[in-house]
N, C-alpha and C. Protein backbone atom coordinates (compact mmCIF):
# COMPACT_ATOMS: atom_id res chain seq x y z
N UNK A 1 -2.29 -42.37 24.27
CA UNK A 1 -2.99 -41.66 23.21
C UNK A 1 -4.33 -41.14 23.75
N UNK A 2 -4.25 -39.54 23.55
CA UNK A 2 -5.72 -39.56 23.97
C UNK A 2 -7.29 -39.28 23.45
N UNK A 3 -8.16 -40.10 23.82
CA UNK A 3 -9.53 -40.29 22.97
C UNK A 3 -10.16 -38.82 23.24
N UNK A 4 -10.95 -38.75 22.77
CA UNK A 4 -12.32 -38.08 23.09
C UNK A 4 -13.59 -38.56 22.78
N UNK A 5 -14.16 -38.14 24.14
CA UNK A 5 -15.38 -39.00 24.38
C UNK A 5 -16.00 -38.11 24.61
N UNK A 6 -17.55 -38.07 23.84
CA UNK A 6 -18.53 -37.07 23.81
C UNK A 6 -19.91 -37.50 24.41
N UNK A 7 -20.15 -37.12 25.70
CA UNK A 7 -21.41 -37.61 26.38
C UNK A 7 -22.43 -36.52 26.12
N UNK A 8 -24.14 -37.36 25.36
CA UNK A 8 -24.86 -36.30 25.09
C UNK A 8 -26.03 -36.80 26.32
N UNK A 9 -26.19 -35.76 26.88
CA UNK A 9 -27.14 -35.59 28.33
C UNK A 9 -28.81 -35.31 27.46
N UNK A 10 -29.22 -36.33 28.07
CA UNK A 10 -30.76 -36.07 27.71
C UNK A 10 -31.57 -36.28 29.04
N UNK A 11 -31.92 -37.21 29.58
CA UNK A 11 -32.64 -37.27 30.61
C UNK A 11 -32.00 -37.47 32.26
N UNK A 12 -30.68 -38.66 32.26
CA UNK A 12 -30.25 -38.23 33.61
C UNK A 12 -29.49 -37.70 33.94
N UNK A 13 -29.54 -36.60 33.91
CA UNK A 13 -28.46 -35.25 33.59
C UNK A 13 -27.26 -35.57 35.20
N UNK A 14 -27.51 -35.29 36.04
CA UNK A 14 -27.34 -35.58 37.04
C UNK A 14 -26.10 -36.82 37.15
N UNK A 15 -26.46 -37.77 36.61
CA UNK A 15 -25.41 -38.75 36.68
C UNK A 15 -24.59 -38.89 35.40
N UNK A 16 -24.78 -38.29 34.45
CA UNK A 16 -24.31 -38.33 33.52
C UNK A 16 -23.09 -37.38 33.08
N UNK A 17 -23.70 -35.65 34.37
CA UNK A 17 -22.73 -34.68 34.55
C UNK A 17 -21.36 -35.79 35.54
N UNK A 18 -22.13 -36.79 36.71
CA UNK A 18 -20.79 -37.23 37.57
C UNK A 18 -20.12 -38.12 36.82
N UNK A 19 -21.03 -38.61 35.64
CA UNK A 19 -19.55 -40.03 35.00
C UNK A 19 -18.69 -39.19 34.08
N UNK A 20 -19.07 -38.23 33.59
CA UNK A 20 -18.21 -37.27 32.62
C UNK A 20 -16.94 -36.81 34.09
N UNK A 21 -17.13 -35.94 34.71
CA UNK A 21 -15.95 -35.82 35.89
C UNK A 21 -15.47 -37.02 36.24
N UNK A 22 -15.60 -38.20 36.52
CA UNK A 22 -14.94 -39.75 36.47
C UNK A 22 -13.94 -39.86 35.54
N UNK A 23 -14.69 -39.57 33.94
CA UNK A 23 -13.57 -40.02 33.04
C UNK A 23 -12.66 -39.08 32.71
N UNK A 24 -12.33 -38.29 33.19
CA UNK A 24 -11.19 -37.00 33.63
C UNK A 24 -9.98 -37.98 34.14
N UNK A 25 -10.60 -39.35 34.93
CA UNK A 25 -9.17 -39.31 35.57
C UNK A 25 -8.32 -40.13 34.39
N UNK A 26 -8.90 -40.58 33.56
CA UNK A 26 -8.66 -41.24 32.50
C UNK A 26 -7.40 -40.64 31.16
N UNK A 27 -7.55 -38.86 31.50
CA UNK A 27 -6.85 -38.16 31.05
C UNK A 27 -7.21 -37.81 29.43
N UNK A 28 -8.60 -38.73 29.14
CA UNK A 28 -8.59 -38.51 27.80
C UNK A 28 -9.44 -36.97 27.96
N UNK A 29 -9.86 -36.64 26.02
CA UNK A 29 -10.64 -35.36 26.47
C UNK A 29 -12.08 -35.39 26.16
N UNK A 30 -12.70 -35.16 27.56
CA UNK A 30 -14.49 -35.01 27.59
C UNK A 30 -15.26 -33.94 26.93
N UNK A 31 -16.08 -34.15 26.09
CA UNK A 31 -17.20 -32.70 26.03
C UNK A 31 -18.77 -33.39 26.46
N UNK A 32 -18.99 -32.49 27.04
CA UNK A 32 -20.52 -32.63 27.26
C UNK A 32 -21.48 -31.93 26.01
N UNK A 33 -22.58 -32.79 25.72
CA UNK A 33 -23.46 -31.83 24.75
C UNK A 33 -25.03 -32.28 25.44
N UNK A 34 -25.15 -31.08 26.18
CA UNK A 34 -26.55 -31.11 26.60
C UNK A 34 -28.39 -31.22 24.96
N UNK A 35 -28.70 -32.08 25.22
CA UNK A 35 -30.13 -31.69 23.79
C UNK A 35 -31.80 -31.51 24.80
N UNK A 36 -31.66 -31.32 25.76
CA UNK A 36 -32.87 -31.13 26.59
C UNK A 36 -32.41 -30.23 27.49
N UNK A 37 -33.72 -29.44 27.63
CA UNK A 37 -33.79 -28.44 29.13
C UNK A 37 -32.89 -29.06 29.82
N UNK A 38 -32.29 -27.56 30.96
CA UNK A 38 -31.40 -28.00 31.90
C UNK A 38 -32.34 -28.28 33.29
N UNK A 39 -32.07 -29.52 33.77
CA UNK A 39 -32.91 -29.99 35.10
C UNK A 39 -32.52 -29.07 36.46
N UNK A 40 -33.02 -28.19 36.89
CA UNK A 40 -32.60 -27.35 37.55
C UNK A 40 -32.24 -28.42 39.41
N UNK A 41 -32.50 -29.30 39.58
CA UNK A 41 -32.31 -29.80 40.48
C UNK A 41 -31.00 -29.88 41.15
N UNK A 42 -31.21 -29.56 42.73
CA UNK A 42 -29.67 -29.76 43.26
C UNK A 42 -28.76 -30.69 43.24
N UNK A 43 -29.13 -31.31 42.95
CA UNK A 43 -28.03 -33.00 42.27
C UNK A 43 -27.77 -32.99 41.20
N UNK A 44 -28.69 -31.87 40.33
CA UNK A 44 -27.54 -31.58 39.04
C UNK A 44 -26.88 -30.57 38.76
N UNK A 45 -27.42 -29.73 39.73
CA UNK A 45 -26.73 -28.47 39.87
C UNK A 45 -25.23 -28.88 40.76
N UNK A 46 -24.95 -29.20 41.14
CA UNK A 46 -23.75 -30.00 42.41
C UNK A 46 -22.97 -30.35 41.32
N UNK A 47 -23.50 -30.89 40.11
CA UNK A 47 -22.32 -32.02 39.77
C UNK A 47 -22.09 -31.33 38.28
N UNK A 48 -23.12 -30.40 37.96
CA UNK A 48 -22.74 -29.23 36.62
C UNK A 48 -21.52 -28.69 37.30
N UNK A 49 -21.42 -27.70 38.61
CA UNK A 49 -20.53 -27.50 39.31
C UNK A 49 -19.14 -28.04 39.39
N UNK A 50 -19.66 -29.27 39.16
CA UNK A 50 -17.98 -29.83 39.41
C UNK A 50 -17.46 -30.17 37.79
N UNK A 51 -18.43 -30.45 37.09
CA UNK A 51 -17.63 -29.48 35.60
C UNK A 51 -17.37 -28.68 35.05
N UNK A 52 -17.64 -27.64 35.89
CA UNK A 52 -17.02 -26.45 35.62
C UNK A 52 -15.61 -26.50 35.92
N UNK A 53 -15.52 -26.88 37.40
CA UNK A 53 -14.52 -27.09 38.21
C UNK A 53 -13.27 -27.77 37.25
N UNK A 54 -13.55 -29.27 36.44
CA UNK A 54 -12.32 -29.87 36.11
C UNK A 54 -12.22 -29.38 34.56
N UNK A 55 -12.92 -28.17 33.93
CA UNK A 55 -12.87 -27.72 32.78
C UNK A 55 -13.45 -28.37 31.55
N UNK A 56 -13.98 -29.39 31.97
CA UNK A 56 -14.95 -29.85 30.79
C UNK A 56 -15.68 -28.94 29.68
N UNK A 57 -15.52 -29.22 28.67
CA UNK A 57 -16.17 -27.91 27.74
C UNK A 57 -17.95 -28.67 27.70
N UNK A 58 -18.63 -27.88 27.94
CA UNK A 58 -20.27 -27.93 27.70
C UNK A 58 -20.68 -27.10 26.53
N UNK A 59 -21.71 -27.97 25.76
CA UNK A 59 -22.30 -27.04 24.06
C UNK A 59 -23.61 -27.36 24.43
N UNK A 60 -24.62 -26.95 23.80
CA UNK A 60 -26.01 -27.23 23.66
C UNK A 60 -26.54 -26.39 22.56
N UNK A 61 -28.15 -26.88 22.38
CA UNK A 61 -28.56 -26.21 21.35
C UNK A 61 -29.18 -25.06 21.52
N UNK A 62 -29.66 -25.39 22.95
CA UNK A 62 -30.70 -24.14 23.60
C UNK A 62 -30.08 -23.53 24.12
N UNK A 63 -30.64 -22.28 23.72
CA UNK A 63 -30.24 -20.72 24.06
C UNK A 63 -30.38 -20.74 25.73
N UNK A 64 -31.43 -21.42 26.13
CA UNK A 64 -32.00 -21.05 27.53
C UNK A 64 -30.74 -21.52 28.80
N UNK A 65 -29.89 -22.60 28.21
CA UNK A 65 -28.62 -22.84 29.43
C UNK A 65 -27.99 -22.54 29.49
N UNK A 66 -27.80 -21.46 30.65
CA UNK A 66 -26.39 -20.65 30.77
C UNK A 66 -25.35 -21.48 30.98
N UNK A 67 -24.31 -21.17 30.58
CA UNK A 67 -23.28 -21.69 31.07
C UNK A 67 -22.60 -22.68 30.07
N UNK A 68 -23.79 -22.98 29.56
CA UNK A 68 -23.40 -23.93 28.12
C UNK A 68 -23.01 -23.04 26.85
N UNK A 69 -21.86 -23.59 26.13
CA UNK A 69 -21.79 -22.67 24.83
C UNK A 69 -22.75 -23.31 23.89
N UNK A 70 -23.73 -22.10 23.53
CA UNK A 70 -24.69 -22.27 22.58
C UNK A 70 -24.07 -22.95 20.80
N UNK A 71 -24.34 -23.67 20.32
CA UNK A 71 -23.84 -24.02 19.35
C UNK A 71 -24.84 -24.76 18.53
N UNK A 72 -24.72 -24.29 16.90
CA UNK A 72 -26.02 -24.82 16.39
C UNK A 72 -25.94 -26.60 16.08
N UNK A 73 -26.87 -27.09 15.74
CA UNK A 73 -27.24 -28.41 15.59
C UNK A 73 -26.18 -29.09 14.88
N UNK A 74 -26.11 -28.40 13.37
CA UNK A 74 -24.92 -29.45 12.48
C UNK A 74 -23.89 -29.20 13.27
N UNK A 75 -23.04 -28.12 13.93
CA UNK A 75 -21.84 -28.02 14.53
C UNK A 75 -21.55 -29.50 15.44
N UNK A 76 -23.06 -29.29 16.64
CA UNK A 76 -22.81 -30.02 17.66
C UNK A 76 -22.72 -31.89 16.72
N UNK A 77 -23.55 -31.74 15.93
CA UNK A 77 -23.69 -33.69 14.98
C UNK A 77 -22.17 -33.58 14.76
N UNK A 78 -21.52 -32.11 14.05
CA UNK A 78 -20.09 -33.12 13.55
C UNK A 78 -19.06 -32.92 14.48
N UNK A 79 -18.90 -32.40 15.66
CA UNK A 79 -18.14 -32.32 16.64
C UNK A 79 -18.44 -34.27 17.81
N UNK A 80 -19.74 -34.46 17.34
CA UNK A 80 -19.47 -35.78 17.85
C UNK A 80 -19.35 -36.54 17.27
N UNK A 81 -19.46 -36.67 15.99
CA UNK A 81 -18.85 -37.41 14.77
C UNK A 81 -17.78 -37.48 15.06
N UNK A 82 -17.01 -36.39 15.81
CA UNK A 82 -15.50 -36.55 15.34
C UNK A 82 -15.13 -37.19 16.83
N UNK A 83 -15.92 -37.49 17.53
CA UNK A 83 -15.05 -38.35 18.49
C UNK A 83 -14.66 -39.91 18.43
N UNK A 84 -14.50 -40.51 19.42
CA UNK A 84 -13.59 -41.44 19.05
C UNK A 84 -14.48 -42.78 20.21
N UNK A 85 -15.77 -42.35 20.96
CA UNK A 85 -16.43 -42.62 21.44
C UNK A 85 -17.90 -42.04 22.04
N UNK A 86 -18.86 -42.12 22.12
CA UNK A 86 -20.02 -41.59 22.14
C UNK A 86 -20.94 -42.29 23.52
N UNK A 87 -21.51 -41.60 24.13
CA UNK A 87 -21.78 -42.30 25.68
C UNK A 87 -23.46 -41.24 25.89
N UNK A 88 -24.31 -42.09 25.44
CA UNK A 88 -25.41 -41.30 25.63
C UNK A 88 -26.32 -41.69 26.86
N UNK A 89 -26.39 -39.85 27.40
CA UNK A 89 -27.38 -40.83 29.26
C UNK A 89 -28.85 -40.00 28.80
């Protein structure tokens, strides 16, 4: 059966982008929801990269991160409401 697990990235973006690609192998389904600036650093840039790579869907609130689908506030609260686990870094 598979869960979904919604990791919301606030400060260690970086490791929080590599445990989200980890629980891929798990087969359940991941979303990322970024709520802070994106850390432009190459260790998070490397591992944003590799969620692109295994198709992870990314939302945020801010307009300013590319790459993320912009989505407003109540959307992003009841889209993690509706998961089935919650993993905040």
């Amino acid at each position: 059966m598979e869960r979904r697990l919604a990791i919301i990235v606030r400060d260690r973006q970086s490791e929080a982008f590599r445990m989200s690609i980890g629980l891929t192998i798990l087969e359940d389904r991941v979303e990322v929801y970024l709520t802070r600036p994106l850390d432009a650093g190459s260790e998070t840039t490397l591992q944003l990269e590799g969620l692109r790579e295994v198709g992870i869907p990314t939302f945020s609130t801010i307009s300013e991160d590319s790459g993320f689908l912009k989505i407003p506030f109540e959307e992003m609260a009841d889209r993690i409401l509706k998961s089935d686990h919650i993993i905040v870094y």
